[in-house]
PDB file of N, CA and C in Angstrom:
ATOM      1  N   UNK A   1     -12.748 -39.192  19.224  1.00  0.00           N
ATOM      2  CA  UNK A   1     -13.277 -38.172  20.091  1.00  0.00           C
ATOM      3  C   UNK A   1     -12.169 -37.263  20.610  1.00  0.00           C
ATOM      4  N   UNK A   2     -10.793 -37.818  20.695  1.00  0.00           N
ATOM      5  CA  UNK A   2      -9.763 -36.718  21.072  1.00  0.00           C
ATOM      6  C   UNK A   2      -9.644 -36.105  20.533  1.00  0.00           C
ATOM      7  N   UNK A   3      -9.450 -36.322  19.376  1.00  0.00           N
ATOM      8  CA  UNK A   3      -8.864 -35.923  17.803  1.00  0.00           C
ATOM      9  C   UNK A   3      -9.889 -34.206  17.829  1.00  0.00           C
ATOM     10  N   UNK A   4     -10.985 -34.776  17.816  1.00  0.00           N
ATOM     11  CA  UNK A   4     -12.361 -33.621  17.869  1.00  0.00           C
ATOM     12  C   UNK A   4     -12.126 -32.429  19.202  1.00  0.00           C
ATOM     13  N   UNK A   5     -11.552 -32.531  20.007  1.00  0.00           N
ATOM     14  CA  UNK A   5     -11.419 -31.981  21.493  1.00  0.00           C
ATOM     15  C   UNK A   5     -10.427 -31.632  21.352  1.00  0.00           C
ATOM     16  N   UNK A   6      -9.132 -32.342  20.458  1.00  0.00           N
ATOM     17  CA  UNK A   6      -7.610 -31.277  20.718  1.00  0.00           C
ATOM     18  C   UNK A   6      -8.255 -30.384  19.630  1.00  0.00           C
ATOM     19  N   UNK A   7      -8.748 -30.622  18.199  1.00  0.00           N
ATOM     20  CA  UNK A   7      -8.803 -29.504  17.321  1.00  0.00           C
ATOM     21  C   UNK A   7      -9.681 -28.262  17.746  1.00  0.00           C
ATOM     22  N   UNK A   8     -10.828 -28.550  18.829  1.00  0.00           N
ATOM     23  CA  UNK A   8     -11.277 -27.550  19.271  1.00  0.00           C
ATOM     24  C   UNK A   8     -10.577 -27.073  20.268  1.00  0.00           C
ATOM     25  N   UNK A   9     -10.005 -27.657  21.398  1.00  0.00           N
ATOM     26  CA  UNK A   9      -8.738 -26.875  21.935  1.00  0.00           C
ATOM     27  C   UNK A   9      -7.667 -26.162  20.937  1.00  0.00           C
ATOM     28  N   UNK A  10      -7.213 -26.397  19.963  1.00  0.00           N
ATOM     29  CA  UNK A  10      -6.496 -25.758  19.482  1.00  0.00           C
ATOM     30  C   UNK A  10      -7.229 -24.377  18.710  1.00  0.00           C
ATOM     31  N   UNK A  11      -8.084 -24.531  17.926  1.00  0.00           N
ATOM     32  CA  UNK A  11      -8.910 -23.219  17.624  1.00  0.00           C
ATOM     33  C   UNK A  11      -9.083 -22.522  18.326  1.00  0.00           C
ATOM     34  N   UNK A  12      -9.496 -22.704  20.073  1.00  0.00           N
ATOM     35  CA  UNK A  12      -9.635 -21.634  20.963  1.00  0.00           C
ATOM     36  C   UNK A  12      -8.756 -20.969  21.129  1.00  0.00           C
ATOM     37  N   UNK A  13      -7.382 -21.937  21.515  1.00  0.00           N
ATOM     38  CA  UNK A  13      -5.857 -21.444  21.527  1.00  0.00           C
ATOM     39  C   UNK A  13      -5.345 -20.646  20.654  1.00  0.00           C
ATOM     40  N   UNK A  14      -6.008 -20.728  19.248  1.00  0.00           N
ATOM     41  CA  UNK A  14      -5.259 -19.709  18.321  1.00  0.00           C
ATOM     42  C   UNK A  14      -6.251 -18.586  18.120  1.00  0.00           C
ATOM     43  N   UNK A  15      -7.224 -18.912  18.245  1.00  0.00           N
ATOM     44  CA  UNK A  15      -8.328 -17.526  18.649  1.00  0.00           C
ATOM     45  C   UNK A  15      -7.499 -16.157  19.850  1.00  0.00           C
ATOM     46  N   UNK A  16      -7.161 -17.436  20.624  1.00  0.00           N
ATOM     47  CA  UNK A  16      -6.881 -15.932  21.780  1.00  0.00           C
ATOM     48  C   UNK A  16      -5.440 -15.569  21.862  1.00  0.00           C
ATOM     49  N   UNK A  17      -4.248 -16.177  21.289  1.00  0.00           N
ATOM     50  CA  UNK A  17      -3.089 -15.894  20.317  1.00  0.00           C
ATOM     51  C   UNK A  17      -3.487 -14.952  19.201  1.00  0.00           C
ATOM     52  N   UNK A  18      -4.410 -15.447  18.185  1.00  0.00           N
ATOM     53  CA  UNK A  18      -4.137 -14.450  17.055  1.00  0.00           C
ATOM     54  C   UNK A  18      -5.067 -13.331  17.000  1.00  0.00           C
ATOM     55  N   UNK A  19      -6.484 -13.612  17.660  1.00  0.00           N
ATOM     56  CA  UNK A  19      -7.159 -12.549  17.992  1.00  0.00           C
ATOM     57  C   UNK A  19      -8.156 -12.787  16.808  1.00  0.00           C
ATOM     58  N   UNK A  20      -8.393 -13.948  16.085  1.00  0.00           N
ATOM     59  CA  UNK A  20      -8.869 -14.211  14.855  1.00  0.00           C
ATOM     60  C   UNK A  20      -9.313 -15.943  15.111  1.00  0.00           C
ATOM     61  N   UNK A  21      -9.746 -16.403  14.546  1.00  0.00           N
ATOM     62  CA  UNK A  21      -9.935 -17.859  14.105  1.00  0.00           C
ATOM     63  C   UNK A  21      -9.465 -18.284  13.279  1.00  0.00           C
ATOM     64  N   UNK A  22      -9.009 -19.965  12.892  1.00  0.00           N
ATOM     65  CA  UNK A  22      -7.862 -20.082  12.024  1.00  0.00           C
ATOM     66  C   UNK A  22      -8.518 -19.780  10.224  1.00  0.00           C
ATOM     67  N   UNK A  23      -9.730 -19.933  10.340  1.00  0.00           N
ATOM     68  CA  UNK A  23     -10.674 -19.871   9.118  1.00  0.00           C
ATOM     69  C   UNK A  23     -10.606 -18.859   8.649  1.00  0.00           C
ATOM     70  N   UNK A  24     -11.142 -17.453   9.421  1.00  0.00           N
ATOM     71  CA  UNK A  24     -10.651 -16.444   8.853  1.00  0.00           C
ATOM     72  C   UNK A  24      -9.662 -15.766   8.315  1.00  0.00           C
ATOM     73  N   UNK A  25      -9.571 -14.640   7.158  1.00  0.00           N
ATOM     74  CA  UNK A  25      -8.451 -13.979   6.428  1.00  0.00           C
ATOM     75  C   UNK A  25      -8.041 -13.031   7.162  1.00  0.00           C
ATOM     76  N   UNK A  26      -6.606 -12.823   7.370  1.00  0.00           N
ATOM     77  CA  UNK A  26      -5.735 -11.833   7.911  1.00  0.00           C
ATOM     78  C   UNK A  26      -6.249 -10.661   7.120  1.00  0.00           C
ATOM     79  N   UNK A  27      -6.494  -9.808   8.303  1.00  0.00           N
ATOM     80  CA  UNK A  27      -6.789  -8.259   7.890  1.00  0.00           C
ATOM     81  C   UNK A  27      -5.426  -7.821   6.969  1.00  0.00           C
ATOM     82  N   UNK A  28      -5.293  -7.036   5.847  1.00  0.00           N
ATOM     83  CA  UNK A  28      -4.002  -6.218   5.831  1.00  0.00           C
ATOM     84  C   UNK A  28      -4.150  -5.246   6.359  1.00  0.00           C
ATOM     85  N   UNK A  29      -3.102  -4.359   6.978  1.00  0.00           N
ATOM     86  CA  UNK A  29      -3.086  -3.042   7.187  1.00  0.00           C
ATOM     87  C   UNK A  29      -2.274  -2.060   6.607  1.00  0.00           C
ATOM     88  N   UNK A  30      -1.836  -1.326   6.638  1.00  0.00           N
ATOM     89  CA  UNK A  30      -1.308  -0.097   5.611  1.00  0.00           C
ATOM     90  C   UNK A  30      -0.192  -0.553   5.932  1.00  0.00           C
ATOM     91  N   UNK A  31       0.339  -1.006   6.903  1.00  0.00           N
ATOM     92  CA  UNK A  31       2.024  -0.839   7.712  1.00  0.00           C
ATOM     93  C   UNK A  31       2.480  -2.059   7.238  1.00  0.00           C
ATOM     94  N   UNK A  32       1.766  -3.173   6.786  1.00  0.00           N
ATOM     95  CA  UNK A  32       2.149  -4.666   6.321  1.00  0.00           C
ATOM     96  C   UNK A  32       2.330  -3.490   5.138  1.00  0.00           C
ATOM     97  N   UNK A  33       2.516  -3.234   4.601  1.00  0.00           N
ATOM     98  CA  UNK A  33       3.283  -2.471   3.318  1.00  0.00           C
ATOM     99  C   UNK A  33       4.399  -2.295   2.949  1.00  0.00           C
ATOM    100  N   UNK A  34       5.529  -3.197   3.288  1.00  0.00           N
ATOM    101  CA  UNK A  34       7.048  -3.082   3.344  1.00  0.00           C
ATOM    102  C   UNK A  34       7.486  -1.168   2.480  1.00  0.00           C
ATOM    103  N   UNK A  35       8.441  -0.875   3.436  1.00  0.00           N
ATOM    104  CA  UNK A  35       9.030   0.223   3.023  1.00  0.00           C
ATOM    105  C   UNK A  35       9.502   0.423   1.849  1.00  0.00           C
ATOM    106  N   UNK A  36      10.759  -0.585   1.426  1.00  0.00           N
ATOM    107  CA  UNK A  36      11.079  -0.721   0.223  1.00  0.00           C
ATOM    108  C   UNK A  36      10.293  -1.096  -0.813  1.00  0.00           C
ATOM    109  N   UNK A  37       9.032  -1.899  -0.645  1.00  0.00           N
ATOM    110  CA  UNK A  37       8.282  -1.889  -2.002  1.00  0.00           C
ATOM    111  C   UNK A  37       7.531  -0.360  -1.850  1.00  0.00           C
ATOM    112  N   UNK A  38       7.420   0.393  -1.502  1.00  0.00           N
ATOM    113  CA  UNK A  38       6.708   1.589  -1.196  1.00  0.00           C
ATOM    114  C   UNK A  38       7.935   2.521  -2.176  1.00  0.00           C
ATOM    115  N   UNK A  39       8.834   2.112  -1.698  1.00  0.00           N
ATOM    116  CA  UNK A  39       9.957   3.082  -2.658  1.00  0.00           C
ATOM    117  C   UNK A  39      10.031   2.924  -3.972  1.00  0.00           C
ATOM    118  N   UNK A  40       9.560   1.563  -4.031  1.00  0.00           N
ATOM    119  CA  UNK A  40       9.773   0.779  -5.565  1.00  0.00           C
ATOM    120  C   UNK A  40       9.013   1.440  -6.322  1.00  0.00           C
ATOM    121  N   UNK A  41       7.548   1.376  -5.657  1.00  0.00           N
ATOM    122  CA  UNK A  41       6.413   1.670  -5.866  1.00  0.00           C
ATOM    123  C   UNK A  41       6.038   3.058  -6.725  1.00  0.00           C
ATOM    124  N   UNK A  42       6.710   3.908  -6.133  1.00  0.00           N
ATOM    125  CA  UNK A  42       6.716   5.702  -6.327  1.00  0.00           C
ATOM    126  C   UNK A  42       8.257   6.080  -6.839  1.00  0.00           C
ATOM    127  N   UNK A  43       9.230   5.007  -7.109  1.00  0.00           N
ATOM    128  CA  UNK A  43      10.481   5.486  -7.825  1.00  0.00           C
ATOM    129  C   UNK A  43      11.183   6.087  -7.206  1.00  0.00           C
ATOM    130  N   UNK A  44      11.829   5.537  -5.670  1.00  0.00           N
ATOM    131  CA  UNK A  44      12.169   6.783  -5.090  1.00  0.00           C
ATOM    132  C   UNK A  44      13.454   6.532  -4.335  1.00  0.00           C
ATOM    133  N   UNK A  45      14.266   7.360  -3.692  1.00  0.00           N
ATOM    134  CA  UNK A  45      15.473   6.203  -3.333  1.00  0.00           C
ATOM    135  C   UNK A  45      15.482   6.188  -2.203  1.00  0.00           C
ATOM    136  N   UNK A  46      16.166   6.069  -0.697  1.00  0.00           N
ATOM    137  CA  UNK A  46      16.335   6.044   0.168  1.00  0.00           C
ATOM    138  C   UNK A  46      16.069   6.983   1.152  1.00  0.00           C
ATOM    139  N   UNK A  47      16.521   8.511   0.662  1.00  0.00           N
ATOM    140  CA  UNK A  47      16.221   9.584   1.697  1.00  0.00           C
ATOM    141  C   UNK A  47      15.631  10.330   0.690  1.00  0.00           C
ATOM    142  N   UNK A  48      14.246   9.944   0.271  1.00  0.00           N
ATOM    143  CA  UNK A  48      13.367  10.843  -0.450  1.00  0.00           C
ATOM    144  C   UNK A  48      13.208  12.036   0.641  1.00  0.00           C
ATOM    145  N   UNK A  49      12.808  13.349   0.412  1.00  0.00           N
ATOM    146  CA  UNK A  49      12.351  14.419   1.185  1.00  0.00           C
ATOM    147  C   UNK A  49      10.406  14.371   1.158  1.00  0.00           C
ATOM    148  N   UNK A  50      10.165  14.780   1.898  1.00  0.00           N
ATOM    149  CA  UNK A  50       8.476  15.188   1.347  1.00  0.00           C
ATOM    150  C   UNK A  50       8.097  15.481   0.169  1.00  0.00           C
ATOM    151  N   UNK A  51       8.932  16.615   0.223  1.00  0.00           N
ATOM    152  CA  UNK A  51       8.829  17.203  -1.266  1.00  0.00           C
ATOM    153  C   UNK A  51       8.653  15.820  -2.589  1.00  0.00           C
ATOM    154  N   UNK A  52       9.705  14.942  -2.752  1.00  0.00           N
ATOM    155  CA  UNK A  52      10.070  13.935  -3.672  1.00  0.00           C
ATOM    156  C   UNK A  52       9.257  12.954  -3.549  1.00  0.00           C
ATOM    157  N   UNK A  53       8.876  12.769  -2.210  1.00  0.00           N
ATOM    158  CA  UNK A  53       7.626  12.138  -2.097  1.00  0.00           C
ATOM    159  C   UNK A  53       6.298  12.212  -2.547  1.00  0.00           C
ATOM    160  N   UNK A  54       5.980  13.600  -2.699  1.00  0.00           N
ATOM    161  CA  UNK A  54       4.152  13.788  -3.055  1.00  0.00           C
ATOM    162  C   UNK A  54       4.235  13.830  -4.577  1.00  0.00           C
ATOM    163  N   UNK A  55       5.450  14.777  -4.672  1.00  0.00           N
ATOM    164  CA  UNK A  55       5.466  14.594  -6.534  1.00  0.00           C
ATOM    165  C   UNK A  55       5.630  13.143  -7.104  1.00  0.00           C
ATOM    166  N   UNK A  56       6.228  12.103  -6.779  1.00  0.00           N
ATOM    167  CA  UNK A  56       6.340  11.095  -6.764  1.00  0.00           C
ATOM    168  C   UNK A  56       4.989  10.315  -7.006  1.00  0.00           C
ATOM    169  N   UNK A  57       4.310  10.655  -5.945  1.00  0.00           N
ATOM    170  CA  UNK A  57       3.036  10.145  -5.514  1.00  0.00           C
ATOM    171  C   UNK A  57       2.052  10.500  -6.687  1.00  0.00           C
ATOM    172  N   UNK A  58       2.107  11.816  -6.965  1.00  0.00           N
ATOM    173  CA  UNK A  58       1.251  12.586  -8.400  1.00  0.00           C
ATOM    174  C   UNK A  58       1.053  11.885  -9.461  1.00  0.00           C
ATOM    175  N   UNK A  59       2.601  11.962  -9.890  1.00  0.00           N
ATOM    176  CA  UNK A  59       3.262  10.949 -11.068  1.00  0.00           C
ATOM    177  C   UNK A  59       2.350   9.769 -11.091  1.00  0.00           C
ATOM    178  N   UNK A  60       2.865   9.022 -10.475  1.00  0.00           N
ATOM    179  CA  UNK A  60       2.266   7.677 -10.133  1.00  0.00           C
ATOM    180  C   UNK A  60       0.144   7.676 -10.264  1.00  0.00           C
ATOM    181  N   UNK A  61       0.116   8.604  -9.707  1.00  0.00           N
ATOM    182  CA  UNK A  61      -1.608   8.704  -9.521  1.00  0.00           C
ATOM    183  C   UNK A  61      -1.843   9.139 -10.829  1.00  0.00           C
ATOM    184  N   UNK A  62      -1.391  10.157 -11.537  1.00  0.00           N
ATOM    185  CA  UNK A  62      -1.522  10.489 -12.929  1.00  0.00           C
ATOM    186  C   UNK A  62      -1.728   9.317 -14.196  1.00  0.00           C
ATOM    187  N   UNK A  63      -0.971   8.262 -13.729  1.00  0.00           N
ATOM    188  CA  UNK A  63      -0.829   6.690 -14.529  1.00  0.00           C
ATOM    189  C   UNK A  63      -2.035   5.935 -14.061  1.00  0.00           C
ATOM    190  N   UNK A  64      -2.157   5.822 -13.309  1.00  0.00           N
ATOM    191  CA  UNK A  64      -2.927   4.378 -12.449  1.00  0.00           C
ATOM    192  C   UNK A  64      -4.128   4.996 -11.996  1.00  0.00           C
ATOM    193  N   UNK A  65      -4.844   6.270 -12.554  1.00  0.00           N
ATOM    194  CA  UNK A  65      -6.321   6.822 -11.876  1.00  0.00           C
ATOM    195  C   UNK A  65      -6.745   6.124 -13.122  1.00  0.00           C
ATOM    196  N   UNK A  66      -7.765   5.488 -12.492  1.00  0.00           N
ATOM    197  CA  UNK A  66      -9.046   4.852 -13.550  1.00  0.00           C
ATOM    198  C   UNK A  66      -9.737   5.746 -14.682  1.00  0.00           C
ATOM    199  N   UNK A  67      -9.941   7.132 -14.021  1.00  0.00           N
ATOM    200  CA  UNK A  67     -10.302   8.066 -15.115  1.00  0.00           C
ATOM    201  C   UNK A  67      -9.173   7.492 -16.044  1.00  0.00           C
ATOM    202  N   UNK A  68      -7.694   7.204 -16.598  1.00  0.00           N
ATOM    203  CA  UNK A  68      -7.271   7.083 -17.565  1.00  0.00           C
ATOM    204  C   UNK A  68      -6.770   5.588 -17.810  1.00  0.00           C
ATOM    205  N   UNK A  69      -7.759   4.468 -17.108  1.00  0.00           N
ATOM    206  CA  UNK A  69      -7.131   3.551 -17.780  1.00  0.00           C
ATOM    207  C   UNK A  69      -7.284   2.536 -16.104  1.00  0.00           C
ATOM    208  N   UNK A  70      -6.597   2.869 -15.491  1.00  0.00           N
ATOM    209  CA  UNK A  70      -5.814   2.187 -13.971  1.00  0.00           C
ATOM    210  C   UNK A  70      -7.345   1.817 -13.509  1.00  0.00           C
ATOM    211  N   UNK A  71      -6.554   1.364 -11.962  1.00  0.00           N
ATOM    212  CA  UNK A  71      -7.592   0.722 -11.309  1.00  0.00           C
ATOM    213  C   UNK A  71      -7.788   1.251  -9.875  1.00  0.00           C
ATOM    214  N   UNK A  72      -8.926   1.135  -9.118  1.00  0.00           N
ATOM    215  CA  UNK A  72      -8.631   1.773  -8.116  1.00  0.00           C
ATOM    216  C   UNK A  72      -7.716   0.606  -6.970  1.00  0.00           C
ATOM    217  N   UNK A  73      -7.587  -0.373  -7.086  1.00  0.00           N
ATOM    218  CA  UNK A  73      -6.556  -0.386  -6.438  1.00  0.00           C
ATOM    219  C   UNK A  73      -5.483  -0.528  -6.780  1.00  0.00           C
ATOM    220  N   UNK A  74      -4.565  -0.172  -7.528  1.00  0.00           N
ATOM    221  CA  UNK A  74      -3.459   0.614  -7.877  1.00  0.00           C
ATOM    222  C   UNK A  74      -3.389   2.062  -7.142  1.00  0.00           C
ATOM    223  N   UNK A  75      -4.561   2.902  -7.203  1.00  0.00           N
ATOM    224  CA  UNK A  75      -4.678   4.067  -6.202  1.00  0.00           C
ATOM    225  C   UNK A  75      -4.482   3.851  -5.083  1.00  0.00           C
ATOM    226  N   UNK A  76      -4.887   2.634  -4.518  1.00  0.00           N
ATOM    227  CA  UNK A  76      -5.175   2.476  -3.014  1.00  0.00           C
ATOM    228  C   UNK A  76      -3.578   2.121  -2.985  1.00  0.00           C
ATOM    229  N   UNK A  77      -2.843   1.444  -3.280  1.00  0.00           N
ATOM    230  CA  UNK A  77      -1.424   0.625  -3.298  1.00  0.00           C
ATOM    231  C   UNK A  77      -0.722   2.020  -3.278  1.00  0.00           C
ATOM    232  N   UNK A  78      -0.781   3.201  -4.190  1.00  0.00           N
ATOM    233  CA  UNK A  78      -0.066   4.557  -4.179  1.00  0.00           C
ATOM    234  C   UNK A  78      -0.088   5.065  -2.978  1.00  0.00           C
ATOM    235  N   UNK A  79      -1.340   5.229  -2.795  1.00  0.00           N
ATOM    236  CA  UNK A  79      -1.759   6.075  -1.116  1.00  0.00           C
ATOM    237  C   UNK A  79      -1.197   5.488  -0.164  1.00  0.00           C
ATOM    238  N   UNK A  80      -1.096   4.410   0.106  1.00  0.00           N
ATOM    239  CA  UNK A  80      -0.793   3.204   1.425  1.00  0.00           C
ATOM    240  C   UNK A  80       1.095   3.984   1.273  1.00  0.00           C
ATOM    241  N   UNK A  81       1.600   3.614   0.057  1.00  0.00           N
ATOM    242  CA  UNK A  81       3.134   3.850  -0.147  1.00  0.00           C
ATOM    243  C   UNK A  81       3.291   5.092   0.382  1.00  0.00           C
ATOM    244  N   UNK A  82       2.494   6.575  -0.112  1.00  0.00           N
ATOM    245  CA  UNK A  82       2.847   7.739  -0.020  1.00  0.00           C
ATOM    246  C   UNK A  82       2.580   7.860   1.422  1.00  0.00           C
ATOM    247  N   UNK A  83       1.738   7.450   2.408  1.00  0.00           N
ATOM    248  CA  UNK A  83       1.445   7.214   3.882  1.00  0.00           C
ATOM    249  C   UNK A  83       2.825   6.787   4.454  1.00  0.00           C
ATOM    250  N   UNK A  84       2.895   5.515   3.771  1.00  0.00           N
ATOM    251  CA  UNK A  84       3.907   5.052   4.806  1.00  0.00           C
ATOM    252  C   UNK A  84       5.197   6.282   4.612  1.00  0.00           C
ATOM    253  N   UNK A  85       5.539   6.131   3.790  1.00  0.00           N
ATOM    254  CA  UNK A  85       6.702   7.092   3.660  1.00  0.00           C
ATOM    255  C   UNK A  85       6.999   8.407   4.585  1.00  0.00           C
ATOM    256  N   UNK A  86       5.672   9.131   3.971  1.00  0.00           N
ATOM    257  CA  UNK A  86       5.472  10.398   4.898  1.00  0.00           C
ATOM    258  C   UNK A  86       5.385  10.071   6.202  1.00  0.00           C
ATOM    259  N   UNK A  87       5.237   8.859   6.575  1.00  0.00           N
ATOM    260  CA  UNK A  87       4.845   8.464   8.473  1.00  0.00           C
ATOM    261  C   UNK A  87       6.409   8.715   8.972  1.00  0.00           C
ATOM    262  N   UNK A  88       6.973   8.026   8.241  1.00  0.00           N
ATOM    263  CA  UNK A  88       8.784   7.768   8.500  1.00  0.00           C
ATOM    264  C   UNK A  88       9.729   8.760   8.210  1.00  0.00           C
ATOM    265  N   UNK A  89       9.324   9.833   8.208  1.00  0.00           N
ATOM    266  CA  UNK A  89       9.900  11.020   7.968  1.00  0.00           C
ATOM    267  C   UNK A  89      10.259  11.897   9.364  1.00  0.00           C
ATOM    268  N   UNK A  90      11.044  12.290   9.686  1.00  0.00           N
ATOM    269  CA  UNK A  90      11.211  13.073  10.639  1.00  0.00           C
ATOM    270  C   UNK A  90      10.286  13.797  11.116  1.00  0.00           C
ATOM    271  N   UNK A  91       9.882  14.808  12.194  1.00  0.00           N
ATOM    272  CA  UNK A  91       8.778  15.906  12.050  1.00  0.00           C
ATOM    273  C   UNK A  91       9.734  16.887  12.130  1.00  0.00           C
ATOM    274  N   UNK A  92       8.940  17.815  11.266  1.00  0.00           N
ATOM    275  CA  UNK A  92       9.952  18.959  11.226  1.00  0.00           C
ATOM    276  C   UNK A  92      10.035  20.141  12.263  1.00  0.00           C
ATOM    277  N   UNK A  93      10.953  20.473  12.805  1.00  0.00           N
ATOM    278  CA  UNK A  93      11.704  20.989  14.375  1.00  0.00           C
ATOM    279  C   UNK A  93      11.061  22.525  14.049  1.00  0.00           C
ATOM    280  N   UNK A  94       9.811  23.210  14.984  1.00  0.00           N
ATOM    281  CA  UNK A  94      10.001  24.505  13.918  1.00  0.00           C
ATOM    282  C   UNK A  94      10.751  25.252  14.616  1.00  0.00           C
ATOM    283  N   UNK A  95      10.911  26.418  13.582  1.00  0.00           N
ATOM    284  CA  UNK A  95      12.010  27.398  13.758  1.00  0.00           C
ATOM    285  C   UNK A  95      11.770  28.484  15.042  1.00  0.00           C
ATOM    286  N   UNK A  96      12.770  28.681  15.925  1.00  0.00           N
ATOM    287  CA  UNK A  96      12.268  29.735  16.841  1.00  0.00           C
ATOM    288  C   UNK A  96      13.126  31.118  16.222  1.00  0.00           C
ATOM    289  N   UNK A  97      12.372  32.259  16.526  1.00  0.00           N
ATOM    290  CA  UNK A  97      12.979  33.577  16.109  1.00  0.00           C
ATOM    291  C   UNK A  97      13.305  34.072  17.600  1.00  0.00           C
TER     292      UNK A  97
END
């Protein structure tokens, strides 16, 4: 009978820690997307620009769109990369005249 009462104490406990139950699957979100596989991902090196980024992104979508073959999530894996990237980019300062 303890045994039964700590494991339901503990499920509550990790309910209101993880915000989930231990049964259920971890949501992913776009940001669990490590940076560097995002670079890997789109071929790109360290201080890609925007610019190197979307063409990048094209490339890549040009291969892996299902219209020629790919899958859609290979699309979804492109988009998540080209997101994160563009998130981590500076904003650009505009120009005053």
């Amino acid at each position: 009978m303890k045994f039964i009462l700590l494991a339901v104490l503990a499920c509550v406990v990790w309910r209101m820690v993880m915000g989930r139950w231990p049964w259920q699957a971890r949501k992913r979100s776009p940001q669990a997307f490590p940076r560097a596989q995002a670079q890997a991902l789109l071929g790109l090196s360290q201080g890609a620009s925007r610019k190197e980024i979307l063409e990048a992104h094209r490339r890549v979508i040009s291969r892996v769109h299902p219209d020629r073959g790919g899958s859609n999530e290979k699309v979804h894996e492109a988009n998540a990369a080209r997101d994160i990237l563009l998130a981590e980019l500076p904003a650009a300062i505009p120009e005053r005249e």
